[in-house]
C-alpha atoms as a PDB file:
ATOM      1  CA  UNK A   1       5.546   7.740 -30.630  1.00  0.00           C
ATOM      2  CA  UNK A   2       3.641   8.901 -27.881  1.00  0.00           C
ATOM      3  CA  UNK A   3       3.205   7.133 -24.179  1.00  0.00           C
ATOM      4  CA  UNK A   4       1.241   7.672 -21.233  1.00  0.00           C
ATOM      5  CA  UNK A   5       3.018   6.327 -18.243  1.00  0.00           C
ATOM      6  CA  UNK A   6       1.116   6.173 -14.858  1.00  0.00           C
ATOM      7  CA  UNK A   7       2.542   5.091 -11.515  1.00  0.00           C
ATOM      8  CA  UNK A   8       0.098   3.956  -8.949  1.00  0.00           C
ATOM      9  CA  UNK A   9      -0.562   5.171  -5.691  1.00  0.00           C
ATOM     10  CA  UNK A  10       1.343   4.587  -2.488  1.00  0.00           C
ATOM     11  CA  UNK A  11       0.721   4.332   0.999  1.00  0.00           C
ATOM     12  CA  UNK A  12       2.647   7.365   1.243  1.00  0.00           C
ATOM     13  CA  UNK A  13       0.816   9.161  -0.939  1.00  0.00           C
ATOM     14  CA  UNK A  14      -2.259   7.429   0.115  1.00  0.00           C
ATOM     15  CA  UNK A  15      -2.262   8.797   3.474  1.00  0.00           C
ATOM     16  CA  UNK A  16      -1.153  12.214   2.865  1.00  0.00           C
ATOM     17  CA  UNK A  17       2.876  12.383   3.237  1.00  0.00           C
ATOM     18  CA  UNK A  18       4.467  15.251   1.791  1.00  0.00           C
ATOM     19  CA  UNK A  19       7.183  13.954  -0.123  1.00  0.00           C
ATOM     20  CA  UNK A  20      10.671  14.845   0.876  1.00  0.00           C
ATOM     21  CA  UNK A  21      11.795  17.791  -0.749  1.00  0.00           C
ATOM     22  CA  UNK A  22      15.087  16.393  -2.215  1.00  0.00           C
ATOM     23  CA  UNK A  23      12.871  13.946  -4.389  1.00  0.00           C
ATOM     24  CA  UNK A  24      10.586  16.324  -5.398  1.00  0.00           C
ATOM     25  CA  UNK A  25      13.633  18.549  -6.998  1.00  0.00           C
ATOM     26  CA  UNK A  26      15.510  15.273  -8.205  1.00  0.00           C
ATOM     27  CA  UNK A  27      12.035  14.977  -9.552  1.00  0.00           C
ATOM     28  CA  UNK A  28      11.607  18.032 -11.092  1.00  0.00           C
ATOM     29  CA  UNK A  29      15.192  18.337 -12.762  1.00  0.00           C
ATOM     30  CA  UNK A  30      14.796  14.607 -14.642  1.00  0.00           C
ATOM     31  CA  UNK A  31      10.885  15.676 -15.710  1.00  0.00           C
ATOM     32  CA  UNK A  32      12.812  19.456 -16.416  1.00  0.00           C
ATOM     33  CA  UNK A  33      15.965  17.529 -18.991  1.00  0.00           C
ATOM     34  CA  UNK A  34      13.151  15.564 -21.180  1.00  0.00           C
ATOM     35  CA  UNK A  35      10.761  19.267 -20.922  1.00  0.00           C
ATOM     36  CA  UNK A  36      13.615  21.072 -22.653  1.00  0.00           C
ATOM     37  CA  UNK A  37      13.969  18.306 -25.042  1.00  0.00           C
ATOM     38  CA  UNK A  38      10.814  18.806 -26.068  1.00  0.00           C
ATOM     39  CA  UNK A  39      10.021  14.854 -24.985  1.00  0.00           C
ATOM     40  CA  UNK A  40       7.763  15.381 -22.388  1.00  0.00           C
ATOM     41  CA  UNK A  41       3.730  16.333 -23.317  1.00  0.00           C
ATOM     42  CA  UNK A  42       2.054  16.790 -20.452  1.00  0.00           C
ATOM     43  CA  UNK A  43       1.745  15.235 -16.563  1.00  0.00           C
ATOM     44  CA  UNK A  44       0.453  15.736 -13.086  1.00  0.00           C
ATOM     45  CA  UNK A  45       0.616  14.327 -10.101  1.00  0.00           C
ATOM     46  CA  UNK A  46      -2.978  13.153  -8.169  1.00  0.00           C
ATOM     47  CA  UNK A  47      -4.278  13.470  -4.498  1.00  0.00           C
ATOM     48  CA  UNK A  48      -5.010  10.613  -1.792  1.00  0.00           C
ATOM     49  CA  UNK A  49      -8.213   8.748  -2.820  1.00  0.00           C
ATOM     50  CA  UNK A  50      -9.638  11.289  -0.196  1.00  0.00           C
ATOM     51  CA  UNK A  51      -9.826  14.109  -2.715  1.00  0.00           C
ATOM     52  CA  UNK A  52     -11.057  12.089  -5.173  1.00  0.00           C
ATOM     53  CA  UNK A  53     -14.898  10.993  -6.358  1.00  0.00           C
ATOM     54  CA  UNK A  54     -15.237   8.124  -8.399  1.00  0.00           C
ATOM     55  CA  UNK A  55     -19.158   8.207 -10.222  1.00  0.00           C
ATOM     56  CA  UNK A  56     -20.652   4.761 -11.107  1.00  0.00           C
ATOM     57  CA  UNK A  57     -23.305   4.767 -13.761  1.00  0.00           C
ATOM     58  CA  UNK A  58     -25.980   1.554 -14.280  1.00  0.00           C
ATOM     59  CA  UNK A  59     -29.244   1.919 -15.643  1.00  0.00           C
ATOM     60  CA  UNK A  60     -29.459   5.203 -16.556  1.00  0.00           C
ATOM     61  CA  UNK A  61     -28.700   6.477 -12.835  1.00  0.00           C
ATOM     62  CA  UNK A  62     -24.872   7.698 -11.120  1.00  0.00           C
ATOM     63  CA  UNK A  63     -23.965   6.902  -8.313  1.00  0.00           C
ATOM     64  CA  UNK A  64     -21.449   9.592  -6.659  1.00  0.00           C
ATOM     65  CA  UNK A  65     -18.929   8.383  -3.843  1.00  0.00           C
ATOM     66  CA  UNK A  66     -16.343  10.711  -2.663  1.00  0.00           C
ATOM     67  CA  UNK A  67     -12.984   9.136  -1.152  1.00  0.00           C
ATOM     68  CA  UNK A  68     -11.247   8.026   0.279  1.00  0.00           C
ATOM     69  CA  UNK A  69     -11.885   4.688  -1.210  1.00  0.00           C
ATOM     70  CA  UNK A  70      -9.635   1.752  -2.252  1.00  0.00           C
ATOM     71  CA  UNK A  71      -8.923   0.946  -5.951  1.00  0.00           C
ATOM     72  CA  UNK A  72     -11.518  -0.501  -7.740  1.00  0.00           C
ATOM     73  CA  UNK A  73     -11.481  -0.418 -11.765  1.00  0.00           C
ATOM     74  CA  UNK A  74      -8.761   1.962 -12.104  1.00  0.00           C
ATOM     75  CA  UNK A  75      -7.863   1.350 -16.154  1.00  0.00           C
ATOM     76  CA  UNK A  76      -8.150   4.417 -18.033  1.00  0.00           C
ATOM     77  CA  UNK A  77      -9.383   4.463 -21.730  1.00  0.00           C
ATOM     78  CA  UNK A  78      -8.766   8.500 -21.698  1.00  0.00           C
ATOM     79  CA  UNK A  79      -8.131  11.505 -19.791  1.00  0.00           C
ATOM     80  CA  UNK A  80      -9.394  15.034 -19.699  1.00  0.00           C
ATOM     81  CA  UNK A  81      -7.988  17.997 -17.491  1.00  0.00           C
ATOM     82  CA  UNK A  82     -10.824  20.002 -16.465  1.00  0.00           C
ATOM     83  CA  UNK A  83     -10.296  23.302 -14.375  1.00  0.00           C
ATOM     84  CA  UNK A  84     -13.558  24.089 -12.516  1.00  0.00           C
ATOM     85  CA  UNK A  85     -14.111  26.571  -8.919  1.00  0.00           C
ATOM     86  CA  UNK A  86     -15.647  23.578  -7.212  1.00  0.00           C
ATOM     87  CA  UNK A  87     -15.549  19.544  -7.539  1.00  0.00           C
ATOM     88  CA  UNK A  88     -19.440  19.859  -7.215  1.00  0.00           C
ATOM     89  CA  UNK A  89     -19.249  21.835 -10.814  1.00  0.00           C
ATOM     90  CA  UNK A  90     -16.941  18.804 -12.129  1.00  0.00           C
ATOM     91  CA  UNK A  91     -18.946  16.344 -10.482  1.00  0.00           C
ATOM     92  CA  UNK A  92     -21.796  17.855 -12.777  1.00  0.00           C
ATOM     93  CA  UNK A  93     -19.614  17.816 -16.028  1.00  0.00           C
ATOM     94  CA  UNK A  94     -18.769  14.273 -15.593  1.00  0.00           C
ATOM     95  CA  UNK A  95     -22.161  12.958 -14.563  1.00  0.00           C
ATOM     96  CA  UNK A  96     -22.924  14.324 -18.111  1.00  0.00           C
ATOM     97  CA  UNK A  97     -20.218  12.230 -19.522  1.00  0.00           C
ATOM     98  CA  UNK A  98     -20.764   9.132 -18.537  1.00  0.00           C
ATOM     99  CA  UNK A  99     -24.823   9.538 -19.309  1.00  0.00           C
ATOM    100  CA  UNK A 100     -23.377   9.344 -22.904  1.00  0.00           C
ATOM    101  CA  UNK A 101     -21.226   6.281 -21.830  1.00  0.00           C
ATOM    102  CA  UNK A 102     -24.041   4.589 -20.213  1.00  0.00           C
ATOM    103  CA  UNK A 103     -23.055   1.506 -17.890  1.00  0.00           C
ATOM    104  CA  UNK A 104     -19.731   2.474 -16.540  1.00  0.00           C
ATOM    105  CA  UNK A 105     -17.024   4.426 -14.204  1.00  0.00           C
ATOM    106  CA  UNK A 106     -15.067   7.749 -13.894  1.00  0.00           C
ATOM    107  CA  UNK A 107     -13.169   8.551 -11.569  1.00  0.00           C
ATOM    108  CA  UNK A 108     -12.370  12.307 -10.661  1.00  0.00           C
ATOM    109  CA  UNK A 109      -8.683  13.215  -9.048  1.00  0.00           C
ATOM    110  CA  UNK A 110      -7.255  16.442  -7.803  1.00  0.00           C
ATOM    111  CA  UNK A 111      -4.394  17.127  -9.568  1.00  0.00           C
ATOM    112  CA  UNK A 112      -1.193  18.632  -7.217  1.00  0.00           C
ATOM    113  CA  UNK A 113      -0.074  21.721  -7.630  1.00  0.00           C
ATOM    114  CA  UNK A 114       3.149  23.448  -6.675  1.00  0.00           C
ATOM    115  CA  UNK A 115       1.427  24.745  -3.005  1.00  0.00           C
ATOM    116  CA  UNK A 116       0.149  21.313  -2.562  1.00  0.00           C
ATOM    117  CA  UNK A 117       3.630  19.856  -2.458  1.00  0.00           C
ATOM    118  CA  UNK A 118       5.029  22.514   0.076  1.00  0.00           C
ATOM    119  CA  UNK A 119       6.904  24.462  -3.408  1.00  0.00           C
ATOM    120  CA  UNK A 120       5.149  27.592  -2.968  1.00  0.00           C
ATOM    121  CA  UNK A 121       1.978  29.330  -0.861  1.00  0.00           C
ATOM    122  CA  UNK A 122      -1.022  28.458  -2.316  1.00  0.00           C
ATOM    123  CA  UNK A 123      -2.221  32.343  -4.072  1.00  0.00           C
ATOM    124  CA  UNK A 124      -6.005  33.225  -3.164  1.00  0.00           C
ATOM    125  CA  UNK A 125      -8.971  31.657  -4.411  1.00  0.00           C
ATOM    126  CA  UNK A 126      -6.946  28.975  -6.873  1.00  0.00           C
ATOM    127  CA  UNK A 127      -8.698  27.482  -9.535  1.00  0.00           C
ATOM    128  CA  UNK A 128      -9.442  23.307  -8.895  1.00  0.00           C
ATOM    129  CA  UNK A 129      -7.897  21.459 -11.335  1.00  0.00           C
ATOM    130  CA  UNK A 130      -9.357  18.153 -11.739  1.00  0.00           C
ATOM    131  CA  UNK A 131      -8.516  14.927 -14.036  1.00  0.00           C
ATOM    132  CA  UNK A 132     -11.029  13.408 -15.151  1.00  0.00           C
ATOM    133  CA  UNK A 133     -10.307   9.794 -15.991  1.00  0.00           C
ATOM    134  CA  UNK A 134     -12.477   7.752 -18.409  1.00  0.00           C
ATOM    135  CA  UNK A 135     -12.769   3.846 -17.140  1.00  0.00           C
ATOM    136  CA  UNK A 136     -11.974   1.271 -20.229  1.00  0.00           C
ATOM    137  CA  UNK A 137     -14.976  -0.904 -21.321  1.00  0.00           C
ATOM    138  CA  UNK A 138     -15.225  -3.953 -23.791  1.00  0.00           C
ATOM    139  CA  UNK A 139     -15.743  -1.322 -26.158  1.00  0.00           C
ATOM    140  CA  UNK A 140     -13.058   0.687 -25.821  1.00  0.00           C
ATOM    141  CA  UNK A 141     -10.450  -2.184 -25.469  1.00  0.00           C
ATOM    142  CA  UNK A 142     -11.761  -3.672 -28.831  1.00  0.00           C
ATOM    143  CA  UNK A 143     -12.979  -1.912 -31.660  1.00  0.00           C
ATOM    144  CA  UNK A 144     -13.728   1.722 -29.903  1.00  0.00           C
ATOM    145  CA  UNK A 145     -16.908   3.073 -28.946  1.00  0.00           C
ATOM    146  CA  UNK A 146     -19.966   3.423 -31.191  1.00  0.00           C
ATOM    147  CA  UNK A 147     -20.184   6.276 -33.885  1.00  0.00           C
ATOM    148  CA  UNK A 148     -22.908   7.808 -32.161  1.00  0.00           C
ATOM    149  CA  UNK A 149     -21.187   7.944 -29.061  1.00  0.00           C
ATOM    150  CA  UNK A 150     -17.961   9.332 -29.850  1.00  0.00           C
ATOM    151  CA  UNK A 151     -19.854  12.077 -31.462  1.00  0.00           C
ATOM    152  CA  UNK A 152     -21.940  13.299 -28.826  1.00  0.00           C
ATOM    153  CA  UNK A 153     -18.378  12.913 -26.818  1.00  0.00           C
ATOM    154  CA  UNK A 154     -16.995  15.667 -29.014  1.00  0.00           C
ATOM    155  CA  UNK A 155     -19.783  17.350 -28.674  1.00  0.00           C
ATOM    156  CA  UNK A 156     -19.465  17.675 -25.036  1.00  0.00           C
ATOM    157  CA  UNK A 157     -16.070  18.435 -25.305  1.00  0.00           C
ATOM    158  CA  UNK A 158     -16.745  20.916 -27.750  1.00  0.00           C
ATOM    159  CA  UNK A 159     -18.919  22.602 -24.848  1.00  0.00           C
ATOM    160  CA  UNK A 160     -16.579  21.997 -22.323  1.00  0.00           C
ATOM    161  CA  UNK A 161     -13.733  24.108 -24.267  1.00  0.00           C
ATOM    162  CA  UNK A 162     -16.256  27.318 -24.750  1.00  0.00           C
ATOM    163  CA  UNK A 163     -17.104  27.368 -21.416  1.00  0.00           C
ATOM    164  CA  UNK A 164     -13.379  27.400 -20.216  1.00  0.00           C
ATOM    165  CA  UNK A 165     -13.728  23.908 -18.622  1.00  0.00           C
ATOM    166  CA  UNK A 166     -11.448  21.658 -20.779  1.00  0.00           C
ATOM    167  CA  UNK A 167      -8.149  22.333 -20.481  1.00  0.00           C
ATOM    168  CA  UNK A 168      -6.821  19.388 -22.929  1.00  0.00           C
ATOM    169  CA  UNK A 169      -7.822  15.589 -23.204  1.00  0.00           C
ATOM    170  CA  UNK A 170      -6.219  12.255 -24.537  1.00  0.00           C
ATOM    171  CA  UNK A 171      -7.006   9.173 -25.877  1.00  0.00           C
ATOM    172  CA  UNK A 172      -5.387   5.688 -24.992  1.00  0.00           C
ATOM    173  CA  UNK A 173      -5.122   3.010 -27.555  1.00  0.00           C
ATOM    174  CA  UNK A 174      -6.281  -0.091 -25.833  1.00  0.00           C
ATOM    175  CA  UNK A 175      -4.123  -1.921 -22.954  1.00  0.00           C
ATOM    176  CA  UNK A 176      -3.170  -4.839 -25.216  1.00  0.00           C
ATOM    177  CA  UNK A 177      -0.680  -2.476 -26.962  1.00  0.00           C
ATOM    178  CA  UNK A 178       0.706  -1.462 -23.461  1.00  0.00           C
ATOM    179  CA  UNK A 179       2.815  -3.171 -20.931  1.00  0.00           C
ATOM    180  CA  UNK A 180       2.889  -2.941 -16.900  1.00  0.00           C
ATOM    181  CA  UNK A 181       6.506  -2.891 -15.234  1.00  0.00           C
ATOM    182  CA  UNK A 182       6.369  -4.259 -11.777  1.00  0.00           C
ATOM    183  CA  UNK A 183       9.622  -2.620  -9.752  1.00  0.00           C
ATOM    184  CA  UNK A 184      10.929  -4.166  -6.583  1.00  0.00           C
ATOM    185  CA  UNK A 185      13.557  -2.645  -5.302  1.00  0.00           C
ATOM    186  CA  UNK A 186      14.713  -1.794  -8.973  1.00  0.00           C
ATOM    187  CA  UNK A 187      14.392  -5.100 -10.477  1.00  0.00           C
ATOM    188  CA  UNK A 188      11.737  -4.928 -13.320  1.00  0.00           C
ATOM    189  CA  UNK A 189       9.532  -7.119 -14.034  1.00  0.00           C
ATOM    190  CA  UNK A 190       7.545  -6.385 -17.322  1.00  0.00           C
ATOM    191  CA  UNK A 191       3.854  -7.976 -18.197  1.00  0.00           C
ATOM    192  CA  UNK A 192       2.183  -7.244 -21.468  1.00  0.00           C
ATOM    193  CA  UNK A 193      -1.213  -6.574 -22.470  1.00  0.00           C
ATOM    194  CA  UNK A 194      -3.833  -6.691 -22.173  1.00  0.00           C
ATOM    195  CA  UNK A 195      -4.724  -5.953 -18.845  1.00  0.00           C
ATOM    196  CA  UNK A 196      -8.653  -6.973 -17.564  1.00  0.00           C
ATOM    197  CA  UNK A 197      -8.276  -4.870 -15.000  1.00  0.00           C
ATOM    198  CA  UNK A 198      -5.974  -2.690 -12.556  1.00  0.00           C
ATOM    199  CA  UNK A 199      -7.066  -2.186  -9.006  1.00  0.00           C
ATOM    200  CA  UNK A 200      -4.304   0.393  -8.003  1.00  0.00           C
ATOM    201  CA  UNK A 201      -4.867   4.001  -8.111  1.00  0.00           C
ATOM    202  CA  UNK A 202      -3.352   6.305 -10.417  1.00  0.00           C
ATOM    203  CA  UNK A 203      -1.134   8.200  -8.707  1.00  0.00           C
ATOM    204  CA  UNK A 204       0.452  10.423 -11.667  1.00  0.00           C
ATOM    205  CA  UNK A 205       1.417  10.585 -15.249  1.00  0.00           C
ATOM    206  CA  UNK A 206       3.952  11.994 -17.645  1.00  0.00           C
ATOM    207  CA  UNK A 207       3.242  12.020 -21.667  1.00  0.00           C
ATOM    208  CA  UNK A 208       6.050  11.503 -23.677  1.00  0.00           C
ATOM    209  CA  UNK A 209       6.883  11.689 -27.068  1.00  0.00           C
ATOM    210  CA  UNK A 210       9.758   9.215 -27.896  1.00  0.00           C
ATOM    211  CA  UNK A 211      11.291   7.035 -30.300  1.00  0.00           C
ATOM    212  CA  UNK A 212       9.597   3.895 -29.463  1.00  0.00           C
ATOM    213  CA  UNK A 213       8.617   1.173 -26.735  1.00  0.00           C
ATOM    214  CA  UNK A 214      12.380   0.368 -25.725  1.00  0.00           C
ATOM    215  CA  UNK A 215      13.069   4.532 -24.737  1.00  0.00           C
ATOM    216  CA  UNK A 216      10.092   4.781 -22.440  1.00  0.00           C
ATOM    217  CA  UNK A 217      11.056   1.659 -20.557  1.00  0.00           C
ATOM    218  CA  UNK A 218      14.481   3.060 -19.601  1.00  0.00           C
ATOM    219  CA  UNK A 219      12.698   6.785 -18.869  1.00  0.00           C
ATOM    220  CA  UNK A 220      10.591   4.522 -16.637  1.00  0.00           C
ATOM    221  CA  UNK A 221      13.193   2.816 -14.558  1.00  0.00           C
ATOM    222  CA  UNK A 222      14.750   6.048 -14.136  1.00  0.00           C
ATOM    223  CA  UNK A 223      11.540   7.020 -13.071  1.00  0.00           C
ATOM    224  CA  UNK A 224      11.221   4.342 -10.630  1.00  0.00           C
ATOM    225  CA  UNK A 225      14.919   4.669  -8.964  1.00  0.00           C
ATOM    226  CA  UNK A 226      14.183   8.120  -7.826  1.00  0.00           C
ATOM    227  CA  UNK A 227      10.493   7.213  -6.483  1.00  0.00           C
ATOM    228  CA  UNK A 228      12.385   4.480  -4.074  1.00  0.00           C
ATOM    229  CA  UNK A 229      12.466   1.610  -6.767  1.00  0.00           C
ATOM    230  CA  UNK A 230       9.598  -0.117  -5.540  1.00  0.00           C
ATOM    231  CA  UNK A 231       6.687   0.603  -7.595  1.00  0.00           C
ATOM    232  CA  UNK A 232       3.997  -0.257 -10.424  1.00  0.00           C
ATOM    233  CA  UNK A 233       3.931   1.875 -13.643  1.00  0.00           C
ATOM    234  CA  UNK A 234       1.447   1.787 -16.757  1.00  0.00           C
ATOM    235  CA  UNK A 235       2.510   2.088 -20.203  1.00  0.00           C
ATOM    236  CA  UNK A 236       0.346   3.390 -23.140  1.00  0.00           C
ATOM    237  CA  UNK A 237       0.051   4.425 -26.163  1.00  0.00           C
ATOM    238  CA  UNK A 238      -1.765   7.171 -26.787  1.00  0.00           C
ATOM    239  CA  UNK A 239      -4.091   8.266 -29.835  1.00  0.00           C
END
């Protein structure tokens, strides 16, 4: 079974901390075990909300704030990892997006990369890799979007691959098949789904493919001890 789990932003992260370099290889060598296992999928870490955009769309028009910003509607019904030379040129991929979507949000985060956390010089003229994060709707906690919609999705998609934009995307099954672990100070507490909303930003995500429900929820508080075991992580199934 596959799972995307997210943990949420922190004021750390929030206002720019590197993190200490022990974590991030403590870090690296847990993420490294389940890589070689052939367990973990895919996963980045995210920027402050300052090098993030989140576009609204209502009526046919978009609305485009860049951060930083506070949480707002921050649950994800899927993911795509664009790599673009500017956020401008991913600010014009996703504005054609949600026009497809109609009423609704996306957010855009910078993902890290290894010069971002202090692991390496950045080398010149980088490429911007952005996540682009679909907001769930009714529609996409219930039943799933309308034929005609998910069409013209691929579609875009489609376009986005030729043109070396997409690097990969996924799919969450609704939040009512997911659960939300609350840490504090390592002591779990676990709520199920559905969730109406979250208002915490996504601060990173691992895919895994496991064995069910009960594996991901010890990889989790694994996960948790070494981020300080005070934290809020997502859990979903993915498509």
């Amino acid at each position: 079974m596959k799972f995307m789990m997210m943990h949420k932003n922190d004021p750390k992260t929030e206002a720019g901390e590197m993190p200490p370099m022990e974590l991030v290889h403590e870090m690296g060598q847990f993420i490294g075990g389940y890589a070689q296992q052939g367990k973990l999928l895919d996963g980045a870490g995210l920027g402050a909300s300052k090098t993030r955009t989140r576009l609204t769309f209502r009526n046919g028009e978009a609305s485009v704030l860049n951060g930083p910003y506070a949480g707002q509607h921050e649950l994800p019904a899927s993911t795509l990892l664009l790599k673009v030379a500017t956020r401008d040129e991913a600010i014009a991929w996703a504005k054609r997006y949600g026009t497809i979507l109609g009423d609704g949000e996306i957010e855009l985060g910078k993902v890290n990369e290894l010069w971002d956390i202090g692991i390496m010089p950045p080398p010149p003229n980088p490429p911007l890799q952005i996540l682009l994060i679909d907001k769930a709707d009714a529609a996409t906690e219930a039943t799933g979007r309308t034929a005609e919609k998910t069409a013209a999705i691929a579609a875009l998609k489609d376009e986005m691959t030729q043109a070396g934009v997409l690097v990969r995307s996924l799919n969450l099954q609704p939040s009512a098949k997911g659960k939300r672990l609350l840490f504090t100070q390592n002591v779990l507490q676990v709520i199920d789904g559905p969730f109406s909303e979250s208002k915490e930003l996504i601060g990173g995500f691992a895919v895994m493919d496991v064995s069910g429900m009960d594996e991901i929820l010890e990889i989790c508080k694994r996960y948790a001890e070494i981020l300080g075991g005070t934290l809020e992580v997502d859990v979903r199934l993915v498509e």
